[in-house]
C-alpha atoms as a PDB file:
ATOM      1  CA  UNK A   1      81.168  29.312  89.367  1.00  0.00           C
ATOM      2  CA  UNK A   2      80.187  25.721  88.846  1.00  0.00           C
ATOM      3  CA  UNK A   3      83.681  23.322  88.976  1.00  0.00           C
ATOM      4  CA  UNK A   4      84.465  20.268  88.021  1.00  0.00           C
ATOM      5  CA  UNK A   5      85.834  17.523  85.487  1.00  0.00           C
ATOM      6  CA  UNK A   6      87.626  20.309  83.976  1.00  0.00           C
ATOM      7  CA  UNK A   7      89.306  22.255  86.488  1.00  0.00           C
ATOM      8  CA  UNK A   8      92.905  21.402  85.206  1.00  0.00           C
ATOM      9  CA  UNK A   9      92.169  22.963  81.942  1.00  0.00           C
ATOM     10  CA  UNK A  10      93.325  26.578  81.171  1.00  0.00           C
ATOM     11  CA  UNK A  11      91.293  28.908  81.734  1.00  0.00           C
ATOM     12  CA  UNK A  12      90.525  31.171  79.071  1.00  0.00           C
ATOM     13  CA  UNK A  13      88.367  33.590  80.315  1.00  0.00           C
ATOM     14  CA  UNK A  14      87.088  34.583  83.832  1.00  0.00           C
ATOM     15  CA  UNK A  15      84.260  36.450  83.994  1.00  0.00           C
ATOM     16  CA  UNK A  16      81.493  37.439  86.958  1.00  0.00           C
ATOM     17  CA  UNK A  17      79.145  35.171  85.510  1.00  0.00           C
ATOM     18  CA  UNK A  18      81.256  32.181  83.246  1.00  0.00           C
ATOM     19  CA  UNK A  19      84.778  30.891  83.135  1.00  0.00           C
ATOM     20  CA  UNK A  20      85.482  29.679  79.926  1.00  0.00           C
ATOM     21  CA  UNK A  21      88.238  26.571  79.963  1.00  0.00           C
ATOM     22  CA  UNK A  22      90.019  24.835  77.003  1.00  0.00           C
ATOM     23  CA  UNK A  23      89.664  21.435  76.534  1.00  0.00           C
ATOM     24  CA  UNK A  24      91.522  19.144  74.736  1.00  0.00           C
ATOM     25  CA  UNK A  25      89.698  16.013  73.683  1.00  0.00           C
ATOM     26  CA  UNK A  26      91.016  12.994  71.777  1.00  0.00           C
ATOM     27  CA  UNK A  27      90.035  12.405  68.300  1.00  0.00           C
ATOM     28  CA  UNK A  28      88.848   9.046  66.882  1.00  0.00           C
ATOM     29  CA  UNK A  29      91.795   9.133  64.343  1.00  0.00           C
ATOM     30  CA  UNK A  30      94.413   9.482  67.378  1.00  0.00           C
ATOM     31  CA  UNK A  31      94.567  13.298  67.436  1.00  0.00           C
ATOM     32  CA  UNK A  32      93.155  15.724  69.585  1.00  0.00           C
ATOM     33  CA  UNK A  33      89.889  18.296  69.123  1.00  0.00           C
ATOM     34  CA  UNK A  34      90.260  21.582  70.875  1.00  0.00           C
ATOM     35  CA  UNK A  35      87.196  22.821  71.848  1.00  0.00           C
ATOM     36  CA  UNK A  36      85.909  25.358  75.074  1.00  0.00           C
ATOM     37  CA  UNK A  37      83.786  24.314  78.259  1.00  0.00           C
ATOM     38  CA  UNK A  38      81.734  27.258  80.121  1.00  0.00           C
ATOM     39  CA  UNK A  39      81.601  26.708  83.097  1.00  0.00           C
ATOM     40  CA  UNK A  40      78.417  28.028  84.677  1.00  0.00           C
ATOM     41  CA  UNK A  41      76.999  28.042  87.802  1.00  0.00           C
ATOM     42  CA  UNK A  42      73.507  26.177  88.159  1.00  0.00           C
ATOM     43  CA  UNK A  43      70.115  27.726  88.442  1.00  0.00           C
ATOM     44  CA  UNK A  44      66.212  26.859  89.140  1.00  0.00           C
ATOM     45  CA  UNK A  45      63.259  27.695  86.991  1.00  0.00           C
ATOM     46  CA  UNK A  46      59.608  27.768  88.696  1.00  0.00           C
ATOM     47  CA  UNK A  47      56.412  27.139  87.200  1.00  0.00           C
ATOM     48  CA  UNK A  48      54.307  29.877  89.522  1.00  0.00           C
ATOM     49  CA  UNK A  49      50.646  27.787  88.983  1.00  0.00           C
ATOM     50  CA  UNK A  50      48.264  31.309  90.071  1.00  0.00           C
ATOM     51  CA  UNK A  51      44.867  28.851  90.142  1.00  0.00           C
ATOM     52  CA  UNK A  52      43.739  25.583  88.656  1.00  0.00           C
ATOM     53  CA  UNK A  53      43.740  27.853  85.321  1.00  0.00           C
ATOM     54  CA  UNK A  54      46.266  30.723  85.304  1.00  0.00           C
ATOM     55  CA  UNK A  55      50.228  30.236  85.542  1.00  0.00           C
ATOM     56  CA  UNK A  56      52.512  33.507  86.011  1.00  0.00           C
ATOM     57  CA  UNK A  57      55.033  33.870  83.369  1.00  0.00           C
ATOM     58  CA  UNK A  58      57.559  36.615  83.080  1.00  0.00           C
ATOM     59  CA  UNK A  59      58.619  39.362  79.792  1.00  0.00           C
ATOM     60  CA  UNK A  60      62.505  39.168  80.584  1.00  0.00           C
ATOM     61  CA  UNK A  61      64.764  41.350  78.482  1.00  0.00           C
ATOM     62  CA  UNK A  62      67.340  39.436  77.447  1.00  0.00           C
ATOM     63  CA  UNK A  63      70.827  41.177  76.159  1.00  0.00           C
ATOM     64  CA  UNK A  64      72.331  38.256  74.636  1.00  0.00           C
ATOM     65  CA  UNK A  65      69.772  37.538  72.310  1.00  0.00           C
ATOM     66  CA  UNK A  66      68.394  41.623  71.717  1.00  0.00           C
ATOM     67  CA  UNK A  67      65.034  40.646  72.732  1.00  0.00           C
ATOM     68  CA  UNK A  68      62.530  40.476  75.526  1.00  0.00           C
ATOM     69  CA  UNK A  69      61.414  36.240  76.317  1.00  0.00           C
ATOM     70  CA  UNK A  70      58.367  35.422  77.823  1.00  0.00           C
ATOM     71  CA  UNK A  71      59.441  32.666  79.820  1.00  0.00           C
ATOM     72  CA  UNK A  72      59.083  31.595  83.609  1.00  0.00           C
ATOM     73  CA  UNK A  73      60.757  33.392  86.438  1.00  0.00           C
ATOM     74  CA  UNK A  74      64.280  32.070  87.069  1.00  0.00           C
ATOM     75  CA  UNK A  75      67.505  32.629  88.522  1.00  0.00           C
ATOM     76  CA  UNK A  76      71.246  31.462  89.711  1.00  0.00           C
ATOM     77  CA  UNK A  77      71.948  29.227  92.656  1.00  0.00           C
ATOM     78  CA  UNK A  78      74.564  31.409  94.718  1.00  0.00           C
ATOM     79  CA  UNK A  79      77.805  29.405  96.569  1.00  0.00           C
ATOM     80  CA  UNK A  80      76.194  27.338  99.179  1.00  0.00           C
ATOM     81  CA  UNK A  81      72.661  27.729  98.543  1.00  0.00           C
ATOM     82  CA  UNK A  82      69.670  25.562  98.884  1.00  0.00           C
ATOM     83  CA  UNK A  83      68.071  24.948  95.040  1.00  0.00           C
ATOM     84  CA  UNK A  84      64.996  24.734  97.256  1.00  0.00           C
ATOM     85  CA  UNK A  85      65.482  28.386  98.982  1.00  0.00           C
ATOM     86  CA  UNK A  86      66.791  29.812  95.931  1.00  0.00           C
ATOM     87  CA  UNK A  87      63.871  29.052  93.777  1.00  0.00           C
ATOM     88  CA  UNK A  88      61.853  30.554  96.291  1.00  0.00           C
ATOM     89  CA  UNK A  89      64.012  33.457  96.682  1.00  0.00           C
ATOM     90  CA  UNK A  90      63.840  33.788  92.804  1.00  0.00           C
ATOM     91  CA  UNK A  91      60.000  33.503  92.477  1.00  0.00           C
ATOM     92  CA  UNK A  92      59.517  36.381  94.737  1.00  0.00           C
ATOM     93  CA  UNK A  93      62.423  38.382  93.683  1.00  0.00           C
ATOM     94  CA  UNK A  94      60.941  38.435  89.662  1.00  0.00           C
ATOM     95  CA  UNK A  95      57.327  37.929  90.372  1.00  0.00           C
ATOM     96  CA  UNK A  96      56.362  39.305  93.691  1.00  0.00           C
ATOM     97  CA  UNK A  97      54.757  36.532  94.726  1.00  0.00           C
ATOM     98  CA  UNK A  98      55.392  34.016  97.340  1.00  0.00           C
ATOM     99  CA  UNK A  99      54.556  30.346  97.476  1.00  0.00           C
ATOM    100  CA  UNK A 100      53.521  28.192 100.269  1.00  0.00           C
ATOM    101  CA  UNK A 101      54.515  25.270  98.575  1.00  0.00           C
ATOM    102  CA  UNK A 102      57.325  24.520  96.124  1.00  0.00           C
ATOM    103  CA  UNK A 103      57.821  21.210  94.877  1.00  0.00           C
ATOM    104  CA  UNK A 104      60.871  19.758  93.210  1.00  0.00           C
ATOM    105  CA  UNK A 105      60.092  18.575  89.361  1.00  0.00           C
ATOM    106  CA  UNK A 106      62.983  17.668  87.909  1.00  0.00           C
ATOM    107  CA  UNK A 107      66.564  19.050  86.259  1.00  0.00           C
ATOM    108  CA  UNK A 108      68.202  18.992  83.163  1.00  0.00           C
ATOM    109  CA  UNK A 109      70.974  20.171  81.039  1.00  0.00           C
ATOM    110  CA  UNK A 110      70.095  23.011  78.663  1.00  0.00           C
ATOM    111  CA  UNK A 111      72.847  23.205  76.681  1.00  0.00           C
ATOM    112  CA  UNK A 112      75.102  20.309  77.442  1.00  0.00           C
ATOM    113  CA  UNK A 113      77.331  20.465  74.625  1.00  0.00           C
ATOM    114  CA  UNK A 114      79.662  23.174  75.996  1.00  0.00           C
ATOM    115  CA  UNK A 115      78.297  24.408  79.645  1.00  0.00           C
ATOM    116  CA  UNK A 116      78.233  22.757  82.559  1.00  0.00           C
ATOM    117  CA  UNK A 117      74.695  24.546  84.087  1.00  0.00           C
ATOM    118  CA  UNK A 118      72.205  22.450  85.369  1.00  0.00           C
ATOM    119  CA  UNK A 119      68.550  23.926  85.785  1.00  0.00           C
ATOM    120  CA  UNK A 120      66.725  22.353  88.913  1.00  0.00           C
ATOM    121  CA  UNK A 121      62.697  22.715  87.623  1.00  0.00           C
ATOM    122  CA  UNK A 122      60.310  23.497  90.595  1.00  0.00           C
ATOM    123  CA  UNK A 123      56.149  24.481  90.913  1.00  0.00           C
ATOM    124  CA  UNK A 124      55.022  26.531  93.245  1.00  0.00           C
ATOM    125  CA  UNK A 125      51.397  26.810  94.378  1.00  0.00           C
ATOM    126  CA  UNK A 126      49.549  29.213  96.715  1.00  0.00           C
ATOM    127  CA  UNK A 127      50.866  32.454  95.588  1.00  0.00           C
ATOM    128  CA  UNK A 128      50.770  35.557  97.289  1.00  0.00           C
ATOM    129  CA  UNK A 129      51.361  38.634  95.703  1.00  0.00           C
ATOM    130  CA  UNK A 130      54.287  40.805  97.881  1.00  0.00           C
ATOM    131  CA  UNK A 131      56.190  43.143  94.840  1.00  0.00           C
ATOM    132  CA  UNK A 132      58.953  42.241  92.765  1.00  0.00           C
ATOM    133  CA  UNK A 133      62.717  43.271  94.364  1.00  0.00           C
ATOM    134  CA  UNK A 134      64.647  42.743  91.056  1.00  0.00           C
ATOM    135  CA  UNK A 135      68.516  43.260  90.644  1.00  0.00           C
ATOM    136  CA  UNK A 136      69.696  46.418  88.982  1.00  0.00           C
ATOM    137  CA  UNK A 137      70.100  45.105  85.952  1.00  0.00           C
ATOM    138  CA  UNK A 138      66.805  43.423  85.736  1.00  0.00           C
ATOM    139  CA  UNK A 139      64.167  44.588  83.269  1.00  0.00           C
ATOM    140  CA  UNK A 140      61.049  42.359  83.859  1.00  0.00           C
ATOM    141  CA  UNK A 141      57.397  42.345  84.254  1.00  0.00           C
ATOM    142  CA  UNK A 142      54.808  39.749  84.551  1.00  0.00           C
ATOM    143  CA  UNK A 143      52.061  38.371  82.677  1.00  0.00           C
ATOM    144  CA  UNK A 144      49.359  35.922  84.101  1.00  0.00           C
ATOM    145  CA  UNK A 145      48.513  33.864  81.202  1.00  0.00           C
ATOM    146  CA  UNK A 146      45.488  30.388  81.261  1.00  0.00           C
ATOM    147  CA  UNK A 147      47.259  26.811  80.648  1.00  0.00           C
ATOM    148  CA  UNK A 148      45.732  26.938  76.813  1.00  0.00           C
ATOM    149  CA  UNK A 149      47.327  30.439  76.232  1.00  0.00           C
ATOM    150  CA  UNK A 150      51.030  29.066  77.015  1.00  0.00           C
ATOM    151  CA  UNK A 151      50.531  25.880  75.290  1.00  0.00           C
ATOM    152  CA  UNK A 152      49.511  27.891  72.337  1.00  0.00           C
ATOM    153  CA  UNK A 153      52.289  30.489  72.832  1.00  0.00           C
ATOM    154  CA  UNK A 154      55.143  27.250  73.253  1.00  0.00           C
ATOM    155  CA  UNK A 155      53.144  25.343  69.893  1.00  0.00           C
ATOM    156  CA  UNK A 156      53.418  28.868  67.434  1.00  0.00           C
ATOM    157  CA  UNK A 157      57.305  29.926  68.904  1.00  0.00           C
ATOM    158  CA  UNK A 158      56.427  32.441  70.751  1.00  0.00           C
ATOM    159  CA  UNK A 159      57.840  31.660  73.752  1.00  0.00           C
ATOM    160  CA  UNK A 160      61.354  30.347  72.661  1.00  0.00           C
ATOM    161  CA  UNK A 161      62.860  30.340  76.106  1.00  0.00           C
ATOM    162  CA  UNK A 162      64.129  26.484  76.656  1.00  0.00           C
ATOM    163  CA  UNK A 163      63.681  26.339  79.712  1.00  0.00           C
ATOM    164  CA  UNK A 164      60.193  27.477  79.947  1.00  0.00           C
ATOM    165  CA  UNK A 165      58.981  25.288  76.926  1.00  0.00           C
ATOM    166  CA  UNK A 166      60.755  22.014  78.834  1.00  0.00           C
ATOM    167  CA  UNK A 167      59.251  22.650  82.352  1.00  0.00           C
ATOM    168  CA  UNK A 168      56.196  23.690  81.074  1.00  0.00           C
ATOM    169  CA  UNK A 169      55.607  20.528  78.918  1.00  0.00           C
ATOM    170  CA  UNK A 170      57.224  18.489  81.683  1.00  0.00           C
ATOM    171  CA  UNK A 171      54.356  19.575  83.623  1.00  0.00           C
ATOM    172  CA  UNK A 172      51.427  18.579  81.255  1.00  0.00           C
ATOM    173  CA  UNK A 173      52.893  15.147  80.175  1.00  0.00           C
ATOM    174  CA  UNK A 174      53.479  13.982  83.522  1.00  0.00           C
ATOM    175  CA  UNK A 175      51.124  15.828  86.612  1.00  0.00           C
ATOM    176  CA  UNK A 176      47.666  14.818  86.300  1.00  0.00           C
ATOM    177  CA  UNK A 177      45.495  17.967  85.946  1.00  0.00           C
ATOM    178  CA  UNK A 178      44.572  17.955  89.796  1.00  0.00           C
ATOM    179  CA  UNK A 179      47.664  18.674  90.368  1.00  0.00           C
ATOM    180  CA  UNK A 180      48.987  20.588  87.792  1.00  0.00           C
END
């Protein structure tokens, strides 16, 4: 679990995958504003570029929000590990393919107004297809779509997944098209 600023708080809940901490802010006015912190560990997202047209995007089924997500592989940084080795453990694990190269784009906060995750944004280039190895309780398959199709699905809501929609546009504003 991700630790920090707010270790001294109580903890709420524990869980396998979030501990939730109270936090006790002060007001403007003098008082104090409860509110809750999850604390969650960080994770990497990869942009899997297949060719100078086609990018490999995942159909995740997603529990929390009742629906499957097209949205790019991704996964959780385990204690002690590498953002660079886990994004290419994660790549392969959801995808099946490996990358010779994977390049460090940038990281952000997805939702920095109660959890502490951080998503480290990588590309990876020359693929090789191996088969997926997902968890037990992953339900995912993959879907090669061209540059224009996932601009068009991120522009009509299709794909509503953050973290896809950020890394992918990331991508096209600032890589010039060689290497994109």
């Amino acid at each position: 679990m991700a630790h920090g600023m707010h270790d001294d708080k109580a903890v709420i809940y524990q869980g396998t995958r979030v501990t939730l901490r109270a936090v006790a802010l002060p007001g403007r006015d003098g008082g104090v504003i409860n509110r809750e912190v999850a604390e969650v560990a960080d994770a990497v997202v990869i942009l899997p570029v297949l060719d100078d047209e086609h990018l490999v995007l995942i159909r995740n089924e997603r529990f929390a929000v009742g629906k499957t997500l097209l949205e790019l592989p991704a996964g959780t940084i385990e204690p002690g590990e590498d953002p660079d080795v886990c994004a290419g453990r994660e790549l392969e694990e959801e995808t099946g393919y490996a990358a010779d190269n994977i390049e460090r784009l940038t990281a952000y906060y997805p939702t920095p107004g109660f959890c502490t995750e951080k998503l480290h944004a990588y590309r990876a280039t020359g693929l090789t297809f191996h088969g997926q190895s997902l968890d037990e309780n992953e339900r995912i398959t993959t879907q090669v779509l061209s540059w224009d199709q996932t601009m068009e699905k991120i522009r009509t809501g299709e794909i509503e997944d953050a973290k896809t929609i950020a890394t992918v546009l990331f991508v096209r504003a600032f890589m010039k098209p060689s290497q994109v």
